[in-house]
Protein backbone atom coordinates (compact mmCIF):
# COMPACT_ATOMS: atom_id res chain seq x y z
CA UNK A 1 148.81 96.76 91.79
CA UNK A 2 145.34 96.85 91.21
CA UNK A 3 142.29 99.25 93.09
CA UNK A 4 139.38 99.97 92.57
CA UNK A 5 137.59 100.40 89.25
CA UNK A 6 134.36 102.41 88.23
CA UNK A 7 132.37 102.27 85.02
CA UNK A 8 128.57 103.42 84.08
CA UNK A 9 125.92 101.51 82.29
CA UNK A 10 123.58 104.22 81.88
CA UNK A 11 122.39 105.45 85.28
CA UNK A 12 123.76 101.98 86.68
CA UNK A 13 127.71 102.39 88.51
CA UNK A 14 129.65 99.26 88.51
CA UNK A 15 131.96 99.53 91.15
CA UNK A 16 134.69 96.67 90.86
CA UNK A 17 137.11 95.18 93.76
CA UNK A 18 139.75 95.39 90.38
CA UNK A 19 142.85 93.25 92.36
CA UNK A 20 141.91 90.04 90.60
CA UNK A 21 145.73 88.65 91.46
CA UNK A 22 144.89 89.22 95.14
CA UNK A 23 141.71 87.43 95.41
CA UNK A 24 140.50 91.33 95.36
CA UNK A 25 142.33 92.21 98.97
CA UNK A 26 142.22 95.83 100.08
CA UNK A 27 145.10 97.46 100.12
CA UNK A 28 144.71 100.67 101.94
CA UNK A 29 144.86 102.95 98.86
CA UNK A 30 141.68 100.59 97.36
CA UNK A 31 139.80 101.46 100.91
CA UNK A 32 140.14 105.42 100.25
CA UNK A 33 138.88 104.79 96.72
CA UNK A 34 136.17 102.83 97.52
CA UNK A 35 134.90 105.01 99.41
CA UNK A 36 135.62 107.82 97.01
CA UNK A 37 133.70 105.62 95.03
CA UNK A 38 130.58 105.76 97.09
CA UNK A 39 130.61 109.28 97.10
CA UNK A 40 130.70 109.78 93.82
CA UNK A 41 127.72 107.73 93.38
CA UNK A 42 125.95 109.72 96.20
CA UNK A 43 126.85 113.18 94.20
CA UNK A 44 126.26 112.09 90.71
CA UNK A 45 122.65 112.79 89.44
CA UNK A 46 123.06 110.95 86.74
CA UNK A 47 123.48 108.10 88.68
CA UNK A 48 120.79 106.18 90.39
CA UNK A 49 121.85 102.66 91.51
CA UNK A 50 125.18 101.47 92.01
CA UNK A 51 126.70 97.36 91.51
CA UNK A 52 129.53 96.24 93.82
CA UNK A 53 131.33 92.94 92.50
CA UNK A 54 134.41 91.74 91.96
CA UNK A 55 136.56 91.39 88.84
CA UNK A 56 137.44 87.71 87.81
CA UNK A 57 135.49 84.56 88.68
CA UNK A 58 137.81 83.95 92.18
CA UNK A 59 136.74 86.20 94.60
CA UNK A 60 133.99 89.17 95.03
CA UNK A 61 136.77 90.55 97.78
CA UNK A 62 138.80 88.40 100.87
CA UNK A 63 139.29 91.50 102.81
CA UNK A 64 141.90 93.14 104.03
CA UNK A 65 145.62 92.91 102.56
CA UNK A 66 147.19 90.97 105.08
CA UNK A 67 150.44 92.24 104.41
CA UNK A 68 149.63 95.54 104.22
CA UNK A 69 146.38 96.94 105.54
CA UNK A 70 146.02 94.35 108.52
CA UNK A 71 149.65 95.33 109.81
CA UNK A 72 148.96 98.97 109.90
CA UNK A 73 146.27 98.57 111.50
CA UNK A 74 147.79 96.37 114.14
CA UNK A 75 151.11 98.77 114.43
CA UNK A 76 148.24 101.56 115.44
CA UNK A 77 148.99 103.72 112.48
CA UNK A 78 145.70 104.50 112.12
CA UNK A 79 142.32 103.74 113.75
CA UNK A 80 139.81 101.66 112.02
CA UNK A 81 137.11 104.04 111.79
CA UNK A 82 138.97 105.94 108.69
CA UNK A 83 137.96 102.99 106.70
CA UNK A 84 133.89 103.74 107.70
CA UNK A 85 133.24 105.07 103.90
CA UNK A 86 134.51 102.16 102.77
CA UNK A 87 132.64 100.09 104.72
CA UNK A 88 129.27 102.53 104.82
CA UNK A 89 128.98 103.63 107.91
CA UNK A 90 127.26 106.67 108.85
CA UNK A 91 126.18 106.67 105.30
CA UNK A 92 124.58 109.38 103.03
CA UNK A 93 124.33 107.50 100.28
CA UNK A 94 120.60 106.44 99.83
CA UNK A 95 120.81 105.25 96.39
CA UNK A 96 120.13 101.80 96.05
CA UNK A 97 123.34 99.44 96.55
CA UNK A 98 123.35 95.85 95.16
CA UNK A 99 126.05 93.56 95.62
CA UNK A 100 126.67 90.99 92.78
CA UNK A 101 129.11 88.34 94.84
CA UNK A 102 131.19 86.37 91.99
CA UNK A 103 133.63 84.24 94.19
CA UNK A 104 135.42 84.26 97.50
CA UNK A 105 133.54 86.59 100.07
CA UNK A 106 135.64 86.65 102.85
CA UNK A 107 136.50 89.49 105.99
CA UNK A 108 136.12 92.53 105.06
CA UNK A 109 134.92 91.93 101.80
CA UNK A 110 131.88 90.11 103.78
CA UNK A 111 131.40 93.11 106.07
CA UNK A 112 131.41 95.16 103.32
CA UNK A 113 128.65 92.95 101.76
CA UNK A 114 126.60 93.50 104.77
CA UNK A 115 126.27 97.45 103.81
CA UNK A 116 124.73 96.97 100.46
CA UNK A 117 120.75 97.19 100.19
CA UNK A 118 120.35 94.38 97.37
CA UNK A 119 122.71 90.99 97.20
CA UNK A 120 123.12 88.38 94.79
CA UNK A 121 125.76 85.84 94.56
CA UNK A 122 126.94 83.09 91.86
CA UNK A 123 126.08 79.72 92.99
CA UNK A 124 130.17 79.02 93.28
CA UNK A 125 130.26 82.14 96.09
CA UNK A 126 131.32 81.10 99.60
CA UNK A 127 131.18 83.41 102.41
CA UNK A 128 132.82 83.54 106.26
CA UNK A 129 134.26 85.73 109.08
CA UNK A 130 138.03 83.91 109.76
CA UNK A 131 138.77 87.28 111.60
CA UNK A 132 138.49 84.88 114.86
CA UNK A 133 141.21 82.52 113.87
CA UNK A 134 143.97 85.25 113.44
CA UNK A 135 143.02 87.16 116.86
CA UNK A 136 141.49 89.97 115.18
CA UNK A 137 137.85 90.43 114.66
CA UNK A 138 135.30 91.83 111.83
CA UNK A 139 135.02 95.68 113.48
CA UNK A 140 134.13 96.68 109.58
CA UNK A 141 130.09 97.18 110.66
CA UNK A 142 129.91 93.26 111.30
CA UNK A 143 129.44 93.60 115.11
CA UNK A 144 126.53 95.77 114.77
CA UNK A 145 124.92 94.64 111.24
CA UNK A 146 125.01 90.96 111.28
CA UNK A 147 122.71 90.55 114.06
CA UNK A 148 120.19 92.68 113.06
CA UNK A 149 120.03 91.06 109.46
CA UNK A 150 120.03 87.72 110.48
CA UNK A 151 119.30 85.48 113.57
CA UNK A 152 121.72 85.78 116.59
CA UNK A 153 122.58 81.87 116.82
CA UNK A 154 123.56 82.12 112.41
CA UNK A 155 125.55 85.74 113.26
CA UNK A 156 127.65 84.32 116.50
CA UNK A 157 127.86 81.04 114.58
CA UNK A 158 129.66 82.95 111.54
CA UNK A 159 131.92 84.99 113.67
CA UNK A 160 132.89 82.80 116.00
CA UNK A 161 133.73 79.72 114.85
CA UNK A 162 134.58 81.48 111.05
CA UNK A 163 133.85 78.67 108.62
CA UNK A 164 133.20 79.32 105.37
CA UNK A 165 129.38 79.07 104.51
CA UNK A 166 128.37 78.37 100.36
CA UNK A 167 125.98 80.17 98.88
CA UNK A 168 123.17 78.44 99.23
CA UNK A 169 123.44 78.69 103.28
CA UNK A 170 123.92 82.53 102.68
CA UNK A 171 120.71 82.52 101.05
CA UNK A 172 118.96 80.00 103.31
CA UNK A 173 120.35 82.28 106.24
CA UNK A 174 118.74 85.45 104.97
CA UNK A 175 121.99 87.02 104.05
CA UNK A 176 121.11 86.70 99.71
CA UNK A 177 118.57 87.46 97.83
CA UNK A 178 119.33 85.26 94.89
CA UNK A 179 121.75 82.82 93.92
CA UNK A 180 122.17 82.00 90.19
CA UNK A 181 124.38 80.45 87.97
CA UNK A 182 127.80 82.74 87.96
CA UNK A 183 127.72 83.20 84.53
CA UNK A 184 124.29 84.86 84.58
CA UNK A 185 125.77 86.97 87.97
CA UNK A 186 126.41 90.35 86.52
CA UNK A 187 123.37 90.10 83.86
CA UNK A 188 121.34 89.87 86.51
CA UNK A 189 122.64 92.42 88.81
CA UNK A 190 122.18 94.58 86.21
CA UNK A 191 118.76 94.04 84.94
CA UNK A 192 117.73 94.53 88.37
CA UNK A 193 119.60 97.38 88.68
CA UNK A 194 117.79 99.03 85.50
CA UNK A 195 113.89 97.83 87.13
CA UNK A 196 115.09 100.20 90.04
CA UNK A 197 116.24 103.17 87.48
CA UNK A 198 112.47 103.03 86.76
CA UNK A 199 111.72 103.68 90.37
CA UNK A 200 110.67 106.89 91.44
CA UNK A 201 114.44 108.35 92.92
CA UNK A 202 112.52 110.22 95.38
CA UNK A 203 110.81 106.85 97.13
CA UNK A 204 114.00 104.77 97.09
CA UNK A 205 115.61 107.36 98.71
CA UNK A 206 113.45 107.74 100.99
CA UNK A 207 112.82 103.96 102.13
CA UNK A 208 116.66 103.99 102.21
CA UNK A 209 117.07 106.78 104.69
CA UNK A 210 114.35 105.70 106.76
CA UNK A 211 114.92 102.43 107.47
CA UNK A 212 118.47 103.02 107.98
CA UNK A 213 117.87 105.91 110.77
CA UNK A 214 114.53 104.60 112.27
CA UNK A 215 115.49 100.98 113.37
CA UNK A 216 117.35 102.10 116.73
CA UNK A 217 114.49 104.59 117.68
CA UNK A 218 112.05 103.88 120.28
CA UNK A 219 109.12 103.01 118.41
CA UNK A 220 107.03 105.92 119.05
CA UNK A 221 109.27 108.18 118.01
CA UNK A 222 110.47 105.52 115.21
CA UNK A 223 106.58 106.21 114.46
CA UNK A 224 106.75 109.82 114.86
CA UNK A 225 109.80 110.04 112.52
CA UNK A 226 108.20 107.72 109.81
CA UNK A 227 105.38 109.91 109.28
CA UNK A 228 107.37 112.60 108.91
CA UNK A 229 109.59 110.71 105.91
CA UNK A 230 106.43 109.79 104.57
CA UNK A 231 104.92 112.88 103.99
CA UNK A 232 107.86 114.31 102.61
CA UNK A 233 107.03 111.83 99.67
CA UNK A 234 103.86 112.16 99.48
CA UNK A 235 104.21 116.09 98.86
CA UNK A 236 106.97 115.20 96.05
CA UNK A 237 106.83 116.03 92.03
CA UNK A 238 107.52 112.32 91.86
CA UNK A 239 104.28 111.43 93.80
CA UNK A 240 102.43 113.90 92.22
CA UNK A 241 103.51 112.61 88.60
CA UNK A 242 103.33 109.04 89.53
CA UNK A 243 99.92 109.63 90.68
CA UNK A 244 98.62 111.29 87.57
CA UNK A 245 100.55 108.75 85.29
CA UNK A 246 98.61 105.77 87.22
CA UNK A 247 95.09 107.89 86.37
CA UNK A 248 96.19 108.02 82.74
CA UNK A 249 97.87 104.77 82.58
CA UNK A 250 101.41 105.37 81.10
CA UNK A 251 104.83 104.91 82.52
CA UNK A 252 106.04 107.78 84.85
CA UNK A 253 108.24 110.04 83.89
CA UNK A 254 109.34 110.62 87.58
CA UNK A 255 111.00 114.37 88.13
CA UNK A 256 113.63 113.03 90.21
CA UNK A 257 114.81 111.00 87.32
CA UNK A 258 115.58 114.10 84.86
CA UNK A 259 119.18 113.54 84.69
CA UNK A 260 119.45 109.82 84.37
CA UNK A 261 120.05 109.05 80.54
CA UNK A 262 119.39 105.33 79.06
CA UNK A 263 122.12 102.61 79.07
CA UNK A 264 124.32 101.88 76.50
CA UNK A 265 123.33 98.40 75.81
């Protein structure tokens, strides 16, 4: 059947789409525990940076299960919003997210794509909305993220007329950070993961939070509020360490970061 699978490299969770037969579809069990999965991450001290791929070299994730999670949602057997921890809404969990895209990014496995903080995809990815085709449309954060990642003409473009895009037009349209060869995909997800473990837990968090609950503020009180996250770092163990480990010039040994042990590899 498949779901979704979890596994640590040091303070680094690898979350995997694990439904390789499917092209990685989400069944409606996998939605629950991916977003079990997220919380997990969110709880876990240990844990400081989380990867999102897919398993196999087909598909990072084409959505929805057509047979089986798109019809119960049609039949109104549930609403849509019990599938927000899946797709990060209303999220608490300001850990860093990177997505490592290995294949076929399609749906909801796009819209889920569009919640993570960090994205890389193999340079075989390819990437579209067909939500518009089958009379339904991408309600999984899409209608609200996409335009305020990228320009309006690229977002309406993708959901409207739902061709697939490679990855070299994701990247071009601001949607990547990096594409690179796909067997270098989760290597590099990784060591960028690991940089961030170095980070001070307390900042990322921080930046995280902030920029995801200031950008619909008016921007006084966007000001107001920024000030107020700001200080809060400032006035942290981490800052205080990271300061004195800058005036003796060694690596910090950031507070926040007690309970993260090194990786395994």
């Amino acid at each position: 059947m498949g779901g979704i699978s979890f596994e640590r490299d040091g303070a680094v969770a690898i979350i995997r789409f694990d439904r390789p037969d499917k092209l990685n579809a989400l069944t409606l069990a996998m939605y629950e525990e991916l977003a079990a999965a997220f919380t997990e991450v969110r709880d876990d001290e240990s844990l400081a940076v989380a990867i999102l791929t897919g398993r196999g070299d087909s598909a990072f994730c084409v959505g929805a299960d057509l047979t089986e999670s798109i019809p119960a949602l049609a039949d109104g057997r549930f609403d849509i919003s019990e599938w927000d921890g899946a797709h990060q809404k209303h999220t608490t969990l300001f850990k860093p997210v990177i997505a490592a895209v290995n294949g076929l990014c399609l749906g909801g496995g796009f819209e889920i794509m569009l919640s993570t903080d960090i994205r890389i995809a193999a340079d075989t990815a390819s990437f579209g909305f067909p939500e518009s085709g089958v009379g339904v449309v991408p309600a999984g954060g899409t209608l609200t993220r996409l335009t305020r990642q990228i320009p309006y003409v690229w977002a309406m473009e993708l959901m409207l007329e739902g061709d697939r895009i490679p990855a070299a037009q994701a990247l071009r349209y601001g949607l990547l950070n990096e594409v690179v060869p796909a067997g270098e995909l989760l290597d590099t997800a990784l060591r960028r993961a690991h940089r961030l473990v170095g980070k001070s837990g307390t900042a990322l968090a921080t930046i995280k939070e902030a920029v995801l609950r200031l950008g619909d503020l008016p921007q006084d009180q966007a000001f107001h509020s920024e000030a107020l996250y700001g200080q809060k770092a400032f006035a942290s163990p981490d800052a205080r360490e990271g300061l004195r480990a800058f005036a003796e010039r060694r690596p910090a040994a950031f507070p926040s970061r007690d309970n993260i042990k090194p990786p395994s590899r």
